[in-house]
C-alpha atoms as a PDB file:
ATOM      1  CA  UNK A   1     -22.616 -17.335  -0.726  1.00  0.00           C
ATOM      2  CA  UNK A   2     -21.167 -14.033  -0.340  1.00  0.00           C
ATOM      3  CA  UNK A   3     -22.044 -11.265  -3.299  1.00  0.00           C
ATOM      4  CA  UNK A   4     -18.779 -10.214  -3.724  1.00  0.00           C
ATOM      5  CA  UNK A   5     -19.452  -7.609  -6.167  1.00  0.00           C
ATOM      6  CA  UNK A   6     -22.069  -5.599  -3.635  1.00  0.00           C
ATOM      7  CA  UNK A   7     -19.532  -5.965  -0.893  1.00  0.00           C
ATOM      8  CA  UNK A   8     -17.519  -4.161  -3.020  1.00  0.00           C
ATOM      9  CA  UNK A   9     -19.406  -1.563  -3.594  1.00  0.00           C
ATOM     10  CA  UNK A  10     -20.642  -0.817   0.006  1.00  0.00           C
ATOM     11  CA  UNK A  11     -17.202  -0.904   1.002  1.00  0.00           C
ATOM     12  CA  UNK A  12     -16.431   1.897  -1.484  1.00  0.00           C
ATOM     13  CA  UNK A  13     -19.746   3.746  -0.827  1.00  0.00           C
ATOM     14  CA  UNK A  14     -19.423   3.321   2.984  1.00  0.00           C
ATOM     15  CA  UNK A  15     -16.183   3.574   3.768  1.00  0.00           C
ATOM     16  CA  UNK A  16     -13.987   5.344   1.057  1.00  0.00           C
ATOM     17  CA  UNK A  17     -16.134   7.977  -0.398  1.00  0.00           C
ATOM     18  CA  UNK A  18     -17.634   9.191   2.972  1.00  0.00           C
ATOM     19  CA  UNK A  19     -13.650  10.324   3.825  1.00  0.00           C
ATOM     20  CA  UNK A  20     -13.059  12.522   1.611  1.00  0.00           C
ATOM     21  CA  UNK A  21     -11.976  10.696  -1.399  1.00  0.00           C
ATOM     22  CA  UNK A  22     -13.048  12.227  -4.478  1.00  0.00           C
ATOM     23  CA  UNK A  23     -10.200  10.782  -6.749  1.00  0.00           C
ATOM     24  CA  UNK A  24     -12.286   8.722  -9.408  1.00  0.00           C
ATOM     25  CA  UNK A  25      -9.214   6.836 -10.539  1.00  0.00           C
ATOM     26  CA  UNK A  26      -8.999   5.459  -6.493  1.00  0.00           C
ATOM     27  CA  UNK A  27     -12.994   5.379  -6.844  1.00  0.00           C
ATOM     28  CA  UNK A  28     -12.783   2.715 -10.151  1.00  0.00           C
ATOM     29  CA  UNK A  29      -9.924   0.869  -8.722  1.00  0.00           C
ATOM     30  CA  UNK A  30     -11.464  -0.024  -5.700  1.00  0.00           C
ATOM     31  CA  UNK A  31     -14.751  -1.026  -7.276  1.00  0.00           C
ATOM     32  CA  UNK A  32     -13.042  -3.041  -9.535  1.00  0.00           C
ATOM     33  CA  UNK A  33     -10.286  -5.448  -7.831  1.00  0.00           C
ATOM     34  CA  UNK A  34     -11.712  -8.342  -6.349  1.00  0.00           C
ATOM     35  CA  UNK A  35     -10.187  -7.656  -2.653  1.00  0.00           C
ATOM     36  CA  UNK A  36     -11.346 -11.367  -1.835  1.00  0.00           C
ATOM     37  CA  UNK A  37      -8.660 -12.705  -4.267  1.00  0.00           C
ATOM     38  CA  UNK A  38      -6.076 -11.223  -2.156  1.00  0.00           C
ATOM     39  CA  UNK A  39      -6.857 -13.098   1.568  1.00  0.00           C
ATOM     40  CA  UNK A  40      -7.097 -16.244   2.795  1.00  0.00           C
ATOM     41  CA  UNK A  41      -9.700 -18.400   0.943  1.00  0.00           C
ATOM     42  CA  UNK A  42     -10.894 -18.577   4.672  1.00  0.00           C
ATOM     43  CA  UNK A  43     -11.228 -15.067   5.064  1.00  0.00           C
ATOM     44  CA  UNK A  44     -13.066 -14.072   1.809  1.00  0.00           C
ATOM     45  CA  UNK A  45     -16.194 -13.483   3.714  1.00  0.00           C
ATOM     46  CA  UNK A  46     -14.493 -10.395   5.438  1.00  0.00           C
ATOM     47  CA  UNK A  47     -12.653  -9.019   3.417  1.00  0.00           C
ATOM     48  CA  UNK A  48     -14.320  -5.714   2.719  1.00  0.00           C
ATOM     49  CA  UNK A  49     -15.158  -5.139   6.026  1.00  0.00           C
ATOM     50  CA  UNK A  50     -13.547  -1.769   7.872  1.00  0.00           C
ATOM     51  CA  UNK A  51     -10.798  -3.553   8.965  1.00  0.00           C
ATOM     52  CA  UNK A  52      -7.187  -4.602   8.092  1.00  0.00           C
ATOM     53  CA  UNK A  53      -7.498  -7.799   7.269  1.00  0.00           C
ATOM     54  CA  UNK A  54      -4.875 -10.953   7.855  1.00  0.00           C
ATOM     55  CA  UNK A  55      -3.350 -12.145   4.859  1.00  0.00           C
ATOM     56  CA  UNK A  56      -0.676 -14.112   7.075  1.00  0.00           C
ATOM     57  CA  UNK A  57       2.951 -14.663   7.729  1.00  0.00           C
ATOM     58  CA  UNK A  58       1.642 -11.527  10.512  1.00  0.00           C
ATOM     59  CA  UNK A  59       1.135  -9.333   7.695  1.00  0.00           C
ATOM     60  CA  UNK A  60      -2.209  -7.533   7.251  1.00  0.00           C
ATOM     61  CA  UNK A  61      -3.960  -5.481   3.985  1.00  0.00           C
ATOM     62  CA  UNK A  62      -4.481  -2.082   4.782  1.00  0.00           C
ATOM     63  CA  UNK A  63      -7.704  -0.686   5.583  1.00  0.00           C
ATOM     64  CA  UNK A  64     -10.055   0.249   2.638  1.00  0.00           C
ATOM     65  CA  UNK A  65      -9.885   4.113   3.663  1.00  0.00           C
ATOM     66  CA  UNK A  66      -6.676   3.949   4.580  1.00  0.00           C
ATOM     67  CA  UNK A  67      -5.584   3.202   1.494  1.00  0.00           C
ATOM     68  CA  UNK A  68      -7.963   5.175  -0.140  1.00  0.00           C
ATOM     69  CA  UNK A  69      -6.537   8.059   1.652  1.00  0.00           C
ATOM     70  CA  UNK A  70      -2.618   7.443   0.256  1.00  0.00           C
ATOM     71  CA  UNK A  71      -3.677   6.878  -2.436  1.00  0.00           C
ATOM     72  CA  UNK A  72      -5.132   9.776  -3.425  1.00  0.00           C
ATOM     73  CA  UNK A  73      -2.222  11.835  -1.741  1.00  0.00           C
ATOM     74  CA  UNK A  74       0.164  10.046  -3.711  1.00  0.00           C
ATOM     75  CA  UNK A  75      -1.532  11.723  -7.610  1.00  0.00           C
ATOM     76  CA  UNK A  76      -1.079   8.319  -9.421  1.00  0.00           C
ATOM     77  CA  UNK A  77      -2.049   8.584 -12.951  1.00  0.00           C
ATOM     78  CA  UNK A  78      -1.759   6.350 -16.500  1.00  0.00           C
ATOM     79  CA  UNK A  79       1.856   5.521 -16.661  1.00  0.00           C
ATOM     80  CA  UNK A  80       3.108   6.530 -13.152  1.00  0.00           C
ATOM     81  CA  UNK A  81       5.837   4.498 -12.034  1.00  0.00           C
ATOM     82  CA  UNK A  82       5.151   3.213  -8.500  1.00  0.00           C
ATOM     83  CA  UNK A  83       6.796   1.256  -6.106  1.00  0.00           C
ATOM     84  CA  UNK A  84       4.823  -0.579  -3.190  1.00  0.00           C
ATOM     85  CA  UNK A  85       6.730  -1.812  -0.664  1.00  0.00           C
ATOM     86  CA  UNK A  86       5.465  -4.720   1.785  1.00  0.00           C
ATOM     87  CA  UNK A  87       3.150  -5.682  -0.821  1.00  0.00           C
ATOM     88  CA  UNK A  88       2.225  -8.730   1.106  1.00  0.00           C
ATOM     89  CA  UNK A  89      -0.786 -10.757  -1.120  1.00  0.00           C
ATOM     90  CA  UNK A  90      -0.867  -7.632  -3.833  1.00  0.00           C
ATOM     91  CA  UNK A  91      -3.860  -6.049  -3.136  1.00  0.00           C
ATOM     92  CA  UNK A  92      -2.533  -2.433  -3.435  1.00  0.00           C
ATOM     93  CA  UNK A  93      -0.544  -3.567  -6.337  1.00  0.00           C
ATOM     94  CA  UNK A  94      -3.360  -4.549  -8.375  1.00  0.00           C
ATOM     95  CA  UNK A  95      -5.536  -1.314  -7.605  1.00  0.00           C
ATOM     96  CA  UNK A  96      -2.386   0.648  -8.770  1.00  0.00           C
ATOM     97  CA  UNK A  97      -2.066  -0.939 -11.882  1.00  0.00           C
ATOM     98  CA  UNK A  98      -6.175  -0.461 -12.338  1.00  0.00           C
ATOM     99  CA  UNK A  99      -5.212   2.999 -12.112  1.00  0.00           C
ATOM    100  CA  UNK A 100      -2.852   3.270 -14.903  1.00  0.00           C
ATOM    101  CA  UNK A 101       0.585   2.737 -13.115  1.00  0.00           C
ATOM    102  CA  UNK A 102       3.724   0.520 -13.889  1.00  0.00           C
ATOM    103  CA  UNK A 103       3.831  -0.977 -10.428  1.00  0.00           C
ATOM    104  CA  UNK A 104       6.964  -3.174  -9.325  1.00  0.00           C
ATOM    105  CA  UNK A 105       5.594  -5.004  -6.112  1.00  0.00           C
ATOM    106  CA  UNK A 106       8.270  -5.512  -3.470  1.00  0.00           C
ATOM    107  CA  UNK A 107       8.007  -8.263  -0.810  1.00  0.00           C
ATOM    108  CA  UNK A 108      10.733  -9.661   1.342  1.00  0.00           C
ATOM    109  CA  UNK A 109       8.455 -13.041   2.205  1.00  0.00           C
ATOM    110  CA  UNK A 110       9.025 -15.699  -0.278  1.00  0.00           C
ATOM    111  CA  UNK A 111       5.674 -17.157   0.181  1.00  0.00           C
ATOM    112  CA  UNK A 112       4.323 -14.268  -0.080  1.00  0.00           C
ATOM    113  CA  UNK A 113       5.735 -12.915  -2.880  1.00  0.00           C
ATOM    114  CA  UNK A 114       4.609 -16.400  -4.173  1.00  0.00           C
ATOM    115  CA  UNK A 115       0.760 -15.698  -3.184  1.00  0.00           C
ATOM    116  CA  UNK A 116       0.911 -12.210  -4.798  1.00  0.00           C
ATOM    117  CA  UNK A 117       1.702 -13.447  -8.115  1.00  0.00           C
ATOM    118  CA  UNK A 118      -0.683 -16.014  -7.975  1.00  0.00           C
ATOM    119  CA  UNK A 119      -3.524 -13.173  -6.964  1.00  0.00           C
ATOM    120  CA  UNK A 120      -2.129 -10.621  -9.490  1.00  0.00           C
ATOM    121  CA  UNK A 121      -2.162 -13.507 -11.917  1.00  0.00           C
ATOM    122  CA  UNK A 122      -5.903 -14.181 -11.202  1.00  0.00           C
ATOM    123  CA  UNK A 123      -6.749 -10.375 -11.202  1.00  0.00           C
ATOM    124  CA  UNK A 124      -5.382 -10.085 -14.162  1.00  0.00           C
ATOM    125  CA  UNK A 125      -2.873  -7.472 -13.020  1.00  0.00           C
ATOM    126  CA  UNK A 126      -0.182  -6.663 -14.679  1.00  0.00           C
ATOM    127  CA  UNK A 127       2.752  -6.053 -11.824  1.00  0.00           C
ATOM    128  CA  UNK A 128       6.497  -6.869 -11.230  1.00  0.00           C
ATOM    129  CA  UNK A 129       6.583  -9.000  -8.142  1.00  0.00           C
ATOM    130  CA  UNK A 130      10.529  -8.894  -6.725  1.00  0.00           C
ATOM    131  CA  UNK A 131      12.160  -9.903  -3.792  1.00  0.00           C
ATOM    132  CA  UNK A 132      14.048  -8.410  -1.679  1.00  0.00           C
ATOM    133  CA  UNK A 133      14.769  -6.719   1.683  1.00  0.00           C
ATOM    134  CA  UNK A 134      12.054  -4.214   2.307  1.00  0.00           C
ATOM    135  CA  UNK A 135      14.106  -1.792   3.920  1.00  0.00           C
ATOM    136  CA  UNK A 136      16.169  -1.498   0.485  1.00  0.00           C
ATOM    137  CA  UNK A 137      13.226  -0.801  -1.664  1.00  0.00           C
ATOM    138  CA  UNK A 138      13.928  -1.680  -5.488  1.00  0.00           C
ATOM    139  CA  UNK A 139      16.657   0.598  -6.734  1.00  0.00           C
ATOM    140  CA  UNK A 140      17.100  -1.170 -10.072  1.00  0.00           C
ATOM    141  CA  UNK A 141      13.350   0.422 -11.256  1.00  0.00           C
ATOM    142  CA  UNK A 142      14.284   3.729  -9.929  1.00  0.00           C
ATOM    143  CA  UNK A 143      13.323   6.888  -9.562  1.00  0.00           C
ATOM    144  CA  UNK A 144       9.875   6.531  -9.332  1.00  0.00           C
ATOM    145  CA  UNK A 145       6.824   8.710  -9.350  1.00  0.00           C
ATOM    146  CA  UNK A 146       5.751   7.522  -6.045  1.00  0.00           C
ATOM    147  CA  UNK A 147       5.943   5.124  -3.140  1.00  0.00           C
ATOM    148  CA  UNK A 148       3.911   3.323  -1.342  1.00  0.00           C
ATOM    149  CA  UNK A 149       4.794   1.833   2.017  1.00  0.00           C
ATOM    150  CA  UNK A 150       1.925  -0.583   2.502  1.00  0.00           C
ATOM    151  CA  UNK A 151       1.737  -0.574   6.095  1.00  0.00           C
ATOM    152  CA  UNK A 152       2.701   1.363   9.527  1.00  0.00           C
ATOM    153  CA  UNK A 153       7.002   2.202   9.744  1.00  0.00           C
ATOM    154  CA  UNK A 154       7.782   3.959  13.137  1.00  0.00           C
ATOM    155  CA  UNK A 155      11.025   5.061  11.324  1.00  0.00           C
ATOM    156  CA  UNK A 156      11.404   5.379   7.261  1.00  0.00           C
ATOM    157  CA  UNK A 157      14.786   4.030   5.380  1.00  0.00           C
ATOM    158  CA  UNK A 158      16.707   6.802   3.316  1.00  0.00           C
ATOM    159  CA  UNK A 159      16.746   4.731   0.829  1.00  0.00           C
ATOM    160  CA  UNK A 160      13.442   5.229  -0.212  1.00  0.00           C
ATOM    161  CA  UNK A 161      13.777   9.053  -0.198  1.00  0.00           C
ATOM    162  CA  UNK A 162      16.267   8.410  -2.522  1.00  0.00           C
ATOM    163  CA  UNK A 163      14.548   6.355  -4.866  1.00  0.00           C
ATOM    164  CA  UNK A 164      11.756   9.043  -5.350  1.00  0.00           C
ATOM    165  CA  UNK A 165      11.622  11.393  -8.909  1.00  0.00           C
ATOM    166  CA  UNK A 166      11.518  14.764  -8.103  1.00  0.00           C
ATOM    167  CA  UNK A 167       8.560  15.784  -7.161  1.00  0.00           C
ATOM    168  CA  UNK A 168       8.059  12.155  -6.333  1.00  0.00           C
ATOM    169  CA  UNK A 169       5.840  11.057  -2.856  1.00  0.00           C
ATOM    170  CA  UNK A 170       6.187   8.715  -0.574  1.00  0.00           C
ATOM    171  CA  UNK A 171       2.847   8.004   1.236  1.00  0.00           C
ATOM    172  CA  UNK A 172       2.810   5.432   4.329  1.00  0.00           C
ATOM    173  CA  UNK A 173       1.285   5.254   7.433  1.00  0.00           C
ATOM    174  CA  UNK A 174       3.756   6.601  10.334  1.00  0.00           C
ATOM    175  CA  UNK A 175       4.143   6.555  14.306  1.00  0.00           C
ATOM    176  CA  UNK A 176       4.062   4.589  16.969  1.00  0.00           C
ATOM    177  CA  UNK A 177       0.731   3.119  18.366  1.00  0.00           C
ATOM    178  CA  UNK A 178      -1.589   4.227  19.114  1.00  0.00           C
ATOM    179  CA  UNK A 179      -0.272   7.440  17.841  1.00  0.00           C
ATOM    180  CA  UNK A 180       0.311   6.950  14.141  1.00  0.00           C
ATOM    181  CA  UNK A 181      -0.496   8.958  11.322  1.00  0.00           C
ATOM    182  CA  UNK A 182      -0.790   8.989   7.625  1.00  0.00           C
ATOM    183  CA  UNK A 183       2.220  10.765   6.230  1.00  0.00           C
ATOM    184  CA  UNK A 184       3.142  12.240   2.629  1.00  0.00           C
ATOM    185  CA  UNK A 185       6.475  12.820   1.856  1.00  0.00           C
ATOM    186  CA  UNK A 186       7.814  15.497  -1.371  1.00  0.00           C
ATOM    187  CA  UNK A 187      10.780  15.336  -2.817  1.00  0.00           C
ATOM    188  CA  UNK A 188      11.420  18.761  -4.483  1.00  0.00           C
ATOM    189  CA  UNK A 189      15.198  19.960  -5.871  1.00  0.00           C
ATOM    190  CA  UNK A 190      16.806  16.425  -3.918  1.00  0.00           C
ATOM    191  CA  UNK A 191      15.145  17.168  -0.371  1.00  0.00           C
ATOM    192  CA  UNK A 192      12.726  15.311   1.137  1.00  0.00           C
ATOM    193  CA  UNK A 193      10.145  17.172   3.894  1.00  0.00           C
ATOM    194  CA  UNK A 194       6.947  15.478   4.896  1.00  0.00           C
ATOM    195  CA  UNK A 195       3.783  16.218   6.428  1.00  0.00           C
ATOM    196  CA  UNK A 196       0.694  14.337   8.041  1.00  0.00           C
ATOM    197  CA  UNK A 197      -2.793  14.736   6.307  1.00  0.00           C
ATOM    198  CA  UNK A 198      -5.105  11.823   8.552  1.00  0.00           C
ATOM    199  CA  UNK A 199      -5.207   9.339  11.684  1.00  0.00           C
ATOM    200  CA  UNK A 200      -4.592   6.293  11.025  1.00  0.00           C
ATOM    201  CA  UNK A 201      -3.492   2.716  11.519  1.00  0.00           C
ATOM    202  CA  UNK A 202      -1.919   0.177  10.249  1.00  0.00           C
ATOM    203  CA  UNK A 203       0.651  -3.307  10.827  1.00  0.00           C
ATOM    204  CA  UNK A 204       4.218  -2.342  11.238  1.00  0.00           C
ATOM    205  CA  UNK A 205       6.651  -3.652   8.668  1.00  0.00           C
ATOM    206  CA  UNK A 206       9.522  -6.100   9.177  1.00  0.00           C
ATOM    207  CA  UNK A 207      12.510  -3.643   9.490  1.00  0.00           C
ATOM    208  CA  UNK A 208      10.788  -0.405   9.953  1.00  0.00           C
ATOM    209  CA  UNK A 209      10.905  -0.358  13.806  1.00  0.00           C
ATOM    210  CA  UNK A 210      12.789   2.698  15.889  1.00  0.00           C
ATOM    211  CA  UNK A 211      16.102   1.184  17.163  1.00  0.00           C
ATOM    212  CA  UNK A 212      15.368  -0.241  20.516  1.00  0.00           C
ATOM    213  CA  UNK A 213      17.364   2.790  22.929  1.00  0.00           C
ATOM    214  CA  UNK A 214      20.460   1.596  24.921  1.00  0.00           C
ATOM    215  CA  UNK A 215      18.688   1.639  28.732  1.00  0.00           C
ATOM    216  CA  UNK A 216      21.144   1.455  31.773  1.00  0.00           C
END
């Protein structure tokens, strides 16, 4: 039977800490949410390994640094409002709310959404779970403090941007493969400018695809 609570912490030792991530709030979080609650029953044997793991419907967590990373770009603290969009199973969700933040959860994926609170629920994680068009994001809990996109968007909806505090970020993994990056986004005095900070990788989301170009 798998130790859960050492894979845990070798994951965090040996593969969050080693890049950089000094943010103890990330650090706790990550030690603390039982990752394995969020994929398949199947798949609880891997799920701290280095990897993004399948949580279904062709929807993936993100990588433990990766996450990590975006996290810690992002400058979540007790009582930051956050909004994570894909949220998939509820994995980033939960270490959000370990960290402090009101965290409204948006999925698109009714079964999803349905696994997420059922995670969340076993976690013991206090999030909003809603549904709804990704794309959109979740204007009714607006402006936020930050924004995560929980996985890769070759193209990112204004509609986020305009969701965002100011001062608010927007952190999400950005490109297209194999040449994607992580990205922060700052919105200061209503504009929005961005900047990468890491390599990285990640599943693109339903809806945040570059428009196919008209070929003749």
């Amino acid at each position: 039977m798998t130790d859960f609570a050492t894979a845990r912490r070798m994951m965090v030792d040996g593969q969050v800490r080693p890049y950089d991530i000094t943010d103890q709030g990330v650090l706790a979080a990550m030690l603390a949410v039982p990752r394995e609650t969020f994929v398949p029953p199947e798949l609880a044997g891997i799920a701290y390994i280095d990897t993004d793991v399948p949580v279904g419907k062709g929807r993936r967590l993100l990588k433990p640094m990766v996450l990590a990373k975006l996290l810690q770009a992002a400058v979540v603290g007790e009582g930051s409002k956050v909004l994570v969009v894909g949220c998939a199973t509820g994995y980033d969700a939960a270490v959000l709310a370990h960290m402090g933040a009101q965290v409204t959860a948006l999925e698109e994926d009714g079964a999803l959404a349905a696994q997420a609170r059922r995670a969340l629920a076993q976690a013991g994680s206090a999030v909003n779970v809603v549904e709804g068009p990704l794309t959109a994001g979740w204007s009714a809990d607006a402006p936020y403090d930050a924004i995560l996109v929980s996985g890769c968007a070759e193209v990112m909806p204004p509609a986020l941007f305009d969701q965002l505090k100011d001062d608010g970020r927007l952190v999400a993994v950005m490109g297209e493969e194999p040449a994607c990056h992580g990205m922060i986004f700052r919105k200061t005095d209503g504009i929005t400018s961005g900047r990468s900070f890491f390599d990285a990788a990640a599943t693109l989301l339903p809806g945040f695809a570059k428009p196919k170009a008209f070929a003749f």
